[in-house]
C-alpha atoms as a PDB file:
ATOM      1  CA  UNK A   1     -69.857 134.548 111.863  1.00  0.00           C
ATOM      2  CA  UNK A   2     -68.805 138.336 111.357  1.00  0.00           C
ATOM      3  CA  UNK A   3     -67.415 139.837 114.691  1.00  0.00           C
ATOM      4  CA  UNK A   4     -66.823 143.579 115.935  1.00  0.00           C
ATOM      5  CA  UNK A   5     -62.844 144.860 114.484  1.00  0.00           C
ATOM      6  CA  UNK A   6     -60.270 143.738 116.887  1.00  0.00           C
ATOM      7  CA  UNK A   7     -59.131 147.078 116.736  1.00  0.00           C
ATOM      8  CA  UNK A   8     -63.002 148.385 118.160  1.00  0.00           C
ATOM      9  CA  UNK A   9     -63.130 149.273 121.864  1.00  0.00           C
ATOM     10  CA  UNK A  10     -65.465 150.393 123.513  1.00  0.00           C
ATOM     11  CA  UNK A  11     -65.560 153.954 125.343  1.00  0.00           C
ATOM     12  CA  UNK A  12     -67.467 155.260 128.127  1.00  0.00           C
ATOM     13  CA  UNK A  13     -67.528 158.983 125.817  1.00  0.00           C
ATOM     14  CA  UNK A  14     -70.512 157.837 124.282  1.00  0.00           C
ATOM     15  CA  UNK A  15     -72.592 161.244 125.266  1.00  0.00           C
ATOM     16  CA  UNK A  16     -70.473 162.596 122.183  1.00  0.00           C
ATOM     17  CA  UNK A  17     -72.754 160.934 120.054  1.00  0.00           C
ATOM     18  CA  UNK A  18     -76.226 161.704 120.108  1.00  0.00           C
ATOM     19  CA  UNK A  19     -78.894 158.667 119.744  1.00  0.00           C
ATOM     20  CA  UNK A  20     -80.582 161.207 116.892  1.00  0.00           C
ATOM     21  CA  UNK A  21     -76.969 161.570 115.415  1.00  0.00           C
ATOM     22  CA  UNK A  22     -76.519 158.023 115.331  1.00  0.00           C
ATOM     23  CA  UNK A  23     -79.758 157.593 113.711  1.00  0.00           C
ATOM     24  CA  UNK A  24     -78.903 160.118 110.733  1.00  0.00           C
ATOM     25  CA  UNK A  25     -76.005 158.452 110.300  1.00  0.00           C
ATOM     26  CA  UNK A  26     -77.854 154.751 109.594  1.00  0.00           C
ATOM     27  CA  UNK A  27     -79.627 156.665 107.083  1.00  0.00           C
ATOM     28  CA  UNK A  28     -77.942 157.400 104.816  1.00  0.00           C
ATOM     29  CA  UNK A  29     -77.532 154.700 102.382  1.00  0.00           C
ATOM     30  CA  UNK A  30     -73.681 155.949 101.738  1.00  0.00           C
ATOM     31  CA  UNK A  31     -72.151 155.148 105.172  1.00  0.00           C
ATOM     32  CA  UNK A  32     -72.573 151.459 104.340  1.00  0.00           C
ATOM     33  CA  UNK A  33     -70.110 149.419 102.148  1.00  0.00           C
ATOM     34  CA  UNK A  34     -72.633 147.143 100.503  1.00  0.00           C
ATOM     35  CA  UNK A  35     -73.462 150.668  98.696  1.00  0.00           C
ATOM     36  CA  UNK A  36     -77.211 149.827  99.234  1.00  0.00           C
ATOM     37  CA  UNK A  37     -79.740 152.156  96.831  1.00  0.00           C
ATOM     38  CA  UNK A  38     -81.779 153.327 100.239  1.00  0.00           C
ATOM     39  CA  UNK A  39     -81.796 152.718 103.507  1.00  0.00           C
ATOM     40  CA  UNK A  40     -85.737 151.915 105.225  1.00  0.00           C
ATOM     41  CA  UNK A  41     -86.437 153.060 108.485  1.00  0.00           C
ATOM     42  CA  UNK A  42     -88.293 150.380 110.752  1.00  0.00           C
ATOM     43  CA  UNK A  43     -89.098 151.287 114.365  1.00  0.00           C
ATOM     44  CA  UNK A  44     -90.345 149.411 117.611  1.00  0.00           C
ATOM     45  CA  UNK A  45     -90.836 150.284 121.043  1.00  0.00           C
ATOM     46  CA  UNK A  46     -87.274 149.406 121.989  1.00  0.00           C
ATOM     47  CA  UNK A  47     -85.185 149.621 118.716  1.00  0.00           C
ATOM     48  CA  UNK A  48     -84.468 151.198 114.907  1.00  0.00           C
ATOM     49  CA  UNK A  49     -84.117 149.013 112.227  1.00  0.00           C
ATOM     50  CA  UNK A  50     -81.976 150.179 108.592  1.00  0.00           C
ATOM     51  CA  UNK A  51     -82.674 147.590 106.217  1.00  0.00           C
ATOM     52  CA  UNK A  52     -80.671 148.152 103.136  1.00  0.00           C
ATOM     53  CA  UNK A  53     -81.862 145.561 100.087  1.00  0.00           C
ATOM     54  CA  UNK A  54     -79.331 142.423 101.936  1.00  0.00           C
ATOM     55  CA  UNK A  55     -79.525 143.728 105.438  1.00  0.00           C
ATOM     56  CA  UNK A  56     -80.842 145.112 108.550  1.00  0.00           C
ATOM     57  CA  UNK A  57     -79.006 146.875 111.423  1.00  0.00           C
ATOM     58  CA  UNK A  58     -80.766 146.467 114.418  1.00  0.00           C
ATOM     59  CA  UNK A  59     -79.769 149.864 117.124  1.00  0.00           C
ATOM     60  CA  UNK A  60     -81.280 149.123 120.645  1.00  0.00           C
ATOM     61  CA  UNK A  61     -82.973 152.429 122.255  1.00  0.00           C
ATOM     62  CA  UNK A  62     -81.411 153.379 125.049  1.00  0.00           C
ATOM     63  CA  UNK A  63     -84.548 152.949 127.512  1.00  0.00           C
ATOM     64  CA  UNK A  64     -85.411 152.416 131.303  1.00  0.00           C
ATOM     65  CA  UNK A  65     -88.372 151.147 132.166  1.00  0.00           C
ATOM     66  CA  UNK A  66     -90.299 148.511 133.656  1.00  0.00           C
ATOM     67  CA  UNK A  67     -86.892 147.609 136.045  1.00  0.00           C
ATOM     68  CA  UNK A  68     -84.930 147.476 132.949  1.00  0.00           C
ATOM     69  CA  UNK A  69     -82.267 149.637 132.137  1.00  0.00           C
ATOM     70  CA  UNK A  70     -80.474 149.735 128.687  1.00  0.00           C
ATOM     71  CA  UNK A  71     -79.073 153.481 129.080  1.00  0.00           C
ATOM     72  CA  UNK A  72     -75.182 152.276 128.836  1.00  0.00           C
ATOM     73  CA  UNK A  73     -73.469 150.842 125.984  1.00  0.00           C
ATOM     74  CA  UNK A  74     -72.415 148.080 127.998  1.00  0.00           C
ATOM     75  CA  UNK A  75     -75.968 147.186 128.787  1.00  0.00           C
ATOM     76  CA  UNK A  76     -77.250 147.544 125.046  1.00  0.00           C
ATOM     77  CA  UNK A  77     -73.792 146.055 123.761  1.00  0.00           C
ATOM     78  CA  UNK A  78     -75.123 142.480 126.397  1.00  0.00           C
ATOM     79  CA  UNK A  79     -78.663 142.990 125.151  1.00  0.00           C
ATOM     80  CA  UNK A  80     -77.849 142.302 121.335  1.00  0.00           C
ATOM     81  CA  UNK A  81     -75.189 139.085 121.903  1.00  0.00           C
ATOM     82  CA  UNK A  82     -78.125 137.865 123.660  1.00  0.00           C
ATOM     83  CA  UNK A  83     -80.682 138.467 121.091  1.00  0.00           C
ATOM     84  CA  UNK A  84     -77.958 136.787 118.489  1.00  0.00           C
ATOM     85  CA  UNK A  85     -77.491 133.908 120.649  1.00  0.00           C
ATOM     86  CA  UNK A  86     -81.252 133.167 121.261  1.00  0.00           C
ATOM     87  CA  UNK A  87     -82.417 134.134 117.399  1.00  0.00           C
ATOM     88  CA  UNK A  88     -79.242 132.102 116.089  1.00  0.00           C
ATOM     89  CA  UNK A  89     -81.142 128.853 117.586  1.00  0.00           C
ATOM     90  CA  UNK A  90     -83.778 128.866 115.027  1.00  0.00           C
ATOM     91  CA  UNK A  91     -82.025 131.075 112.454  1.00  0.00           C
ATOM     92  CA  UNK A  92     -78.054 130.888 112.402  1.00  0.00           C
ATOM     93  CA  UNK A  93     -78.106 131.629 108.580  1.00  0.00           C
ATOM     94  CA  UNK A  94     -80.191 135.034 109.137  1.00  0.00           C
ATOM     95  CA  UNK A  95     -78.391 135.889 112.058  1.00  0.00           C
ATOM     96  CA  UNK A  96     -75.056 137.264 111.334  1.00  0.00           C
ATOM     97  CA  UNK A  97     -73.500 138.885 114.429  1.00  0.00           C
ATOM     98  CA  UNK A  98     -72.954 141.600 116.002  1.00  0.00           C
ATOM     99  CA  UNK A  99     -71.030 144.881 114.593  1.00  0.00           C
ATOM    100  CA  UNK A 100     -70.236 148.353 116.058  1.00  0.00           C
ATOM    101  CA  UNK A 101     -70.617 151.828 115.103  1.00  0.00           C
ATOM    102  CA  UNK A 102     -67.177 154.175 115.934  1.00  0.00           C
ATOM    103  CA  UNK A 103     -66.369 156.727 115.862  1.00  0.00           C
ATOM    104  CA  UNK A 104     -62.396 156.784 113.764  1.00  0.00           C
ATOM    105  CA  UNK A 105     -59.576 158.291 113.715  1.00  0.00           C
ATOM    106  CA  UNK A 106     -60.452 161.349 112.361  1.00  0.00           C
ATOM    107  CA  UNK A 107     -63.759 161.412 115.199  1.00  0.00           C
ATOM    108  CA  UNK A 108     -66.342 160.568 112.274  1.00  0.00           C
ATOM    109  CA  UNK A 109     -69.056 157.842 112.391  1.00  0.00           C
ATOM    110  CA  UNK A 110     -68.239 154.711 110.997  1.00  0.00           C
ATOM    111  CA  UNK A 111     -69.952 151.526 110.408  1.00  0.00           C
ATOM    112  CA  UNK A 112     -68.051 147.847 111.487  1.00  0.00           C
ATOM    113  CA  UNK A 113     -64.785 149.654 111.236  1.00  0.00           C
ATOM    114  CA  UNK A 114     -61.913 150.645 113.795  1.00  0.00           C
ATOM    115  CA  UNK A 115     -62.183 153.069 116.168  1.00  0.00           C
ATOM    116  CA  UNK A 116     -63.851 153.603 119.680  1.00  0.00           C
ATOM    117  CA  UNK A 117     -67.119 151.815 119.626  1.00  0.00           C
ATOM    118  CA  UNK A 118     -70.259 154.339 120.543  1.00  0.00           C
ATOM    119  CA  UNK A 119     -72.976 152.016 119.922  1.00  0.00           C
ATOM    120  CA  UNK A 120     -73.416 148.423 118.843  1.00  0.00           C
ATOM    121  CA  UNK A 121     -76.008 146.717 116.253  1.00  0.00           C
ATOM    122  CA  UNK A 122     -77.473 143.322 115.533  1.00  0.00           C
ATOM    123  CA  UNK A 123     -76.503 142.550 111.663  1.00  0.00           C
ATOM    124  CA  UNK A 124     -79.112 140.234 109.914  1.00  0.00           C
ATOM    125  CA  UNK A 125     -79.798 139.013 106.831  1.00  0.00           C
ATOM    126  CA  UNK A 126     -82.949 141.087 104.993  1.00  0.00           C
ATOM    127  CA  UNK A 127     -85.622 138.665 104.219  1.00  0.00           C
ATOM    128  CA  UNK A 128     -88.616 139.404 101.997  1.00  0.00           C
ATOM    129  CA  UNK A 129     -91.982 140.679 103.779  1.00  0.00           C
ATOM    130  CA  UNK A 130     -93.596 138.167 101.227  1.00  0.00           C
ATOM    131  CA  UNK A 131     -92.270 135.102 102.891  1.00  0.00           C
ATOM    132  CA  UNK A 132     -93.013 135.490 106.484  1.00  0.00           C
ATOM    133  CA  UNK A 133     -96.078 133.835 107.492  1.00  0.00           C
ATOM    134  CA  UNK A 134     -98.491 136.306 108.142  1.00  0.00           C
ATOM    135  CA  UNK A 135     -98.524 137.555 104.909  1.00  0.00           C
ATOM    136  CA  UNK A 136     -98.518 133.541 103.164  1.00  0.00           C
ATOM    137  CA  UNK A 137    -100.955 133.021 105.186  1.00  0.00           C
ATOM    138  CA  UNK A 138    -102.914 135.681 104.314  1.00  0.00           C
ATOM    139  CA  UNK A 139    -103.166 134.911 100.668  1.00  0.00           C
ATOM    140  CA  UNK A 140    -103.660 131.390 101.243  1.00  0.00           C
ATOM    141  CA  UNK A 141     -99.866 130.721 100.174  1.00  0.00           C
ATOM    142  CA  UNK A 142     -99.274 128.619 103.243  1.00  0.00           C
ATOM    143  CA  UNK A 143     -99.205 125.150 102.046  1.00  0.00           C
ATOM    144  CA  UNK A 144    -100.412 122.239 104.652  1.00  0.00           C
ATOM    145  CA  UNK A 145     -97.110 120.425 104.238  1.00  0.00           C
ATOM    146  CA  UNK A 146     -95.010 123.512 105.015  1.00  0.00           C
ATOM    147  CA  UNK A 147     -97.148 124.207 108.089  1.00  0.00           C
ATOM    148  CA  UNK A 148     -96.332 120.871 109.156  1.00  0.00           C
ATOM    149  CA  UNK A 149     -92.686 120.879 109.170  1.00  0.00           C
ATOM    150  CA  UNK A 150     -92.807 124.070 110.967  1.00  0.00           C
ATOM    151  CA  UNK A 151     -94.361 122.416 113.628  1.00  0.00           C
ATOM    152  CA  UNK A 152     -92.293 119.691 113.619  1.00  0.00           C
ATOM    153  CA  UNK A 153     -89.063 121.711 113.836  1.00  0.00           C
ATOM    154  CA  UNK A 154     -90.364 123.965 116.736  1.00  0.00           C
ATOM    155  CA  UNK A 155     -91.421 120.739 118.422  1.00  0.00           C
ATOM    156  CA  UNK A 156     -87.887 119.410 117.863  1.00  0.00           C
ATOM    157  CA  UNK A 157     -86.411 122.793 119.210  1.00  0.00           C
ATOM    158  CA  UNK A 158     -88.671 122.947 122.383  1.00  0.00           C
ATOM    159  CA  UNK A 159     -88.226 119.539 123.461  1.00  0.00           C
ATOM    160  CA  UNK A 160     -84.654 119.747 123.755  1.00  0.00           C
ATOM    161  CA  UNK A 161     -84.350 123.476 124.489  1.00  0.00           C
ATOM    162  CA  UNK A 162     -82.799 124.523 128.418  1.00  0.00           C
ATOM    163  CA  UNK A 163     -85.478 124.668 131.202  1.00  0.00           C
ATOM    164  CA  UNK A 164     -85.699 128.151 133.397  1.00  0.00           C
ATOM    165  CA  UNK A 165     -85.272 127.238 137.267  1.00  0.00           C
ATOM    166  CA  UNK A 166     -87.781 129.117 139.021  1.00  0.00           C
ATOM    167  CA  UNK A 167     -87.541 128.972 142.854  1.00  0.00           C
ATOM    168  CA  UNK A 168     -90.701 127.740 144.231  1.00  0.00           C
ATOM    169  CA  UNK A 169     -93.415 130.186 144.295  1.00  0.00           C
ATOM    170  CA  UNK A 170     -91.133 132.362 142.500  1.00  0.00           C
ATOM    171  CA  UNK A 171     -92.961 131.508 138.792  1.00  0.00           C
ATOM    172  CA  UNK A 172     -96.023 133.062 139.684  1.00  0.00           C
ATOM    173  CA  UNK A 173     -94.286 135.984 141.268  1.00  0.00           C
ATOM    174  CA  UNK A 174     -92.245 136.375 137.868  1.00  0.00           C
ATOM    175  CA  UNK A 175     -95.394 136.169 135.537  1.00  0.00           C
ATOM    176  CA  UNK A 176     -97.446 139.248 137.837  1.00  0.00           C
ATOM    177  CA  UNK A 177     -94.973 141.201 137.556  1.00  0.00           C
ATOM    178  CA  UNK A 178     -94.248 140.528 133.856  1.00  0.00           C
ATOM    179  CA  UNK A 179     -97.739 141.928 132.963  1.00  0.00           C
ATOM    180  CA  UNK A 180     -97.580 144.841 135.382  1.00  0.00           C
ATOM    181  CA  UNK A 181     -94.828 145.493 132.754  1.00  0.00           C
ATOM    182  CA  UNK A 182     -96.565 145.005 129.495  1.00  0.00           C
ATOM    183  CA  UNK A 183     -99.392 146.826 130.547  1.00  0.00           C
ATOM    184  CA  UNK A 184     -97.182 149.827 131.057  1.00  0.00           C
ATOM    185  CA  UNK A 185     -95.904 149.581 128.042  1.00  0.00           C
ATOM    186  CA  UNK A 186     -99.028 149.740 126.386  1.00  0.00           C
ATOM    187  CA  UNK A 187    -100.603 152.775 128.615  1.00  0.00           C
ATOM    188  CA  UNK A 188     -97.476 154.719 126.954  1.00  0.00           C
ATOM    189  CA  UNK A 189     -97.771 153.358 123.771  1.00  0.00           C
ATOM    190  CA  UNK A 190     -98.261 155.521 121.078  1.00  0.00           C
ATOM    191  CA  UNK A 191    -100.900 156.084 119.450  1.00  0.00           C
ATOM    192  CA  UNK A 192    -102.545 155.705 122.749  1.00  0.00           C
ATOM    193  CA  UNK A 193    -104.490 152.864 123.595  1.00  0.00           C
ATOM    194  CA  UNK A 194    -108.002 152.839 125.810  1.00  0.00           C
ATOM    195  CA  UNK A 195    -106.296 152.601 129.445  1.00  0.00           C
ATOM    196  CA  UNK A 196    -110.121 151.474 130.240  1.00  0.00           C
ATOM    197  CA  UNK A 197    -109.315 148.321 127.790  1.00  0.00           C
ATOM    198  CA  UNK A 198    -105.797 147.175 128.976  1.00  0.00           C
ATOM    199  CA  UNK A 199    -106.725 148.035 132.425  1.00  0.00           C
ATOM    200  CA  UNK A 200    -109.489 145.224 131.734  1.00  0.00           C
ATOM    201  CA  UNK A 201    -107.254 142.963 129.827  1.00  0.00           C
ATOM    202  CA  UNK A 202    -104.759 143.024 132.794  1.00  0.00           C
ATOM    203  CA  UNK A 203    -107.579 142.417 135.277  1.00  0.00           C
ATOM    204  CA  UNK A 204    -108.541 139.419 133.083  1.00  0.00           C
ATOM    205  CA  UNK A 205    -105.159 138.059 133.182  1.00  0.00           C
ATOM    206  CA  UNK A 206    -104.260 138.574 136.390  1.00  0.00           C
ATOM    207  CA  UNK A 207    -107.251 136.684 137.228  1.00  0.00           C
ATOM    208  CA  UNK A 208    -106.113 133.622 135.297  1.00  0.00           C
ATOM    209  CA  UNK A 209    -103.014 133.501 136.762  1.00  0.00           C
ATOM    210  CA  UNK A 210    -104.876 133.709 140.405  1.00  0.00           C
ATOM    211  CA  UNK A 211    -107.331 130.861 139.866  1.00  0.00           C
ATOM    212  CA  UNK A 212    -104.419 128.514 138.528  1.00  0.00           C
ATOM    213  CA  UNK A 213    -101.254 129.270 140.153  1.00  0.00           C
ATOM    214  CA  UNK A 214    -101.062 125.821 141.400  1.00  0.00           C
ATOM    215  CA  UNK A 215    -101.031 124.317 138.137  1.00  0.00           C
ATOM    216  CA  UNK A 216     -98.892 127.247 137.042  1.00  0.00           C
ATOM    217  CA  UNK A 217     -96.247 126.324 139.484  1.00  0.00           C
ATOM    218  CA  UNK A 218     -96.359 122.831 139.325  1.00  0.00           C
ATOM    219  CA  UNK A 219     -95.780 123.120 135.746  1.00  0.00           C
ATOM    220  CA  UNK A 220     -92.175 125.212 136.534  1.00  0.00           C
ATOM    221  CA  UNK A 221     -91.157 122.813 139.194  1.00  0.00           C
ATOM    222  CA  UNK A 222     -91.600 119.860 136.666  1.00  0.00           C
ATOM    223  CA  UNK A 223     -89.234 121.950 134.231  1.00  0.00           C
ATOM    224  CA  UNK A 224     -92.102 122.631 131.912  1.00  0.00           C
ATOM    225  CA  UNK A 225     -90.771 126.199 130.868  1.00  0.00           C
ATOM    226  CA  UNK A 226     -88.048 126.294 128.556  1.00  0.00           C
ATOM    227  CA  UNK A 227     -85.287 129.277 127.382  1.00  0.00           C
ATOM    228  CA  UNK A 228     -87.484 129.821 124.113  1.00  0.00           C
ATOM    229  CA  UNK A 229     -88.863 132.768 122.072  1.00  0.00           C
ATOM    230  CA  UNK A 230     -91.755 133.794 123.737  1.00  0.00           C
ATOM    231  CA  UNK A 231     -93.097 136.358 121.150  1.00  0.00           C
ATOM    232  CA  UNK A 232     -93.281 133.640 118.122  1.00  0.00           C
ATOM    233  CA  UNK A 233     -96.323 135.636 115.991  1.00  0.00           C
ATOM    234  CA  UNK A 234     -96.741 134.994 112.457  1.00  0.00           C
ATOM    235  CA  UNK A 235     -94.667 137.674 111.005  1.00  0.00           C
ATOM    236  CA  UNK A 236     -91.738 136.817 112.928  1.00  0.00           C
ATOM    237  CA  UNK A 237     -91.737 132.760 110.870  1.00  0.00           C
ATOM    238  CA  UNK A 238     -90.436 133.407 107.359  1.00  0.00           C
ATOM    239  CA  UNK A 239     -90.794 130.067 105.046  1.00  0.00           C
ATOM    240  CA  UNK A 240     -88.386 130.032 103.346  1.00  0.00           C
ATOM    241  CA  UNK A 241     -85.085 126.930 103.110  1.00  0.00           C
ATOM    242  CA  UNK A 242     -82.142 127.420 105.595  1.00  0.00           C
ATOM    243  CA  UNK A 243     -82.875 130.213 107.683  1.00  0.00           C
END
């Protein structure tokens, strides 16, 4: 697996570097060694991806919100080895590792190269929009017998994946305040959603969590929640062999 240089360190000067420089840099498809044709530009709420045709960089935002704070290297820098040890689980082959942008000797911007680190990125394997499942699915190209050994290996992976130890009462606690969270994510969202509909959507949840927290906590003390990935949608499964 493909590591930062030895010869990377990090620096606290990072403030030398703007996040939009860093950005411009990604770009361009010329700062990259695989020579890539173009560079695409994905964005989320909390990260950029470049995807040239064999890869994508994934740059963490520097954000604070919702009692997390990923403003310091050192914080986005822990954020991606954990995303790479999580994602690697279910996909070592598309996972690669984790590289950093420097700045070098002669103070320019350099990708997985030498030099005092000023950000750190997520390197994966590009796969083809085609083969995720959302989009197989969609045009009926999800065979039954693929479906099922999906199933089969997530059933695998879950039943011997690590529980989460939740003090008691503490489960319950955890999930309220987890959707406080999300909900403020999606009042700031842009474009803007109705704050009358995820106002109602949080009610609505909230309220399920009320009427069963018994069975909610019950289920955490029995070791029922495991160290998985909890936002498994359809475009995130790609069928393809060896991922």
């Amino acid at each position: 697996m493909p590591t930062a240089s030895k010869s990377a360190r990090d620096t606290s000067a990072t403030g030398t570097v703007s996040f939009e420089d860093k950005v411009s840099f990604l770009s361009d498809p010329g700062n990259y060694r695989e020579h890539p044709r173009q560079v695409a530009l994905r964005q989320t709420h909390h990260a950029w991806l470049f995807m040239t045709e064999r890869h994508v960089f994934k740059m963490k935002k520097p954000f604070r919100q919702g009692g997390f704070d990923f403003s310091s290297l050192a914080a986005r820098h822990q954020l991606c080895k954990d995303e790479l040890r999580l994602n690697r689980r279910l996909a070592k082959n598309t996972y690669l590792g984790v590289v950093p942008l420097v700045l070098d000797e002669s103070g320019a911007l350099a990708l997985d190269a030498d030099g005092c680190v000023v950000e750190w990125l997520v390197k994966m394997v590009r796969l083809a929009d085609s083969q995720s499942l959302l989009v197989a699915a969609s045009q009926d190209r999800a065979p039954p017998a693929e479906i099922r050994k999906l199933m089969q290996k997530l059933r695998r992976f879950y039943a011997q994946t690590a529980t989460v130890d939740f003090a008691a009462g503490r489960y319950v606690t955890h999930l309220r305040e987890r959707l406080g969270h999300w909900s403020q994510q999606l009042l700031r969202a842009q474009p803007a959603l109705p704050e009358k509909r995820i106002n109602e959507l949080l009610r609505r949840q909230c309220s399920y969590v009320d009427a069963n927290s018994a069975l909610l906590e019950k289920r955490a003390q029995a070791g029922h929640i495991r160290d998985g990935h909890g936002d498994l949608r359809p475009e995130h499964v790609f069928l393809i062999k060896n991922a």
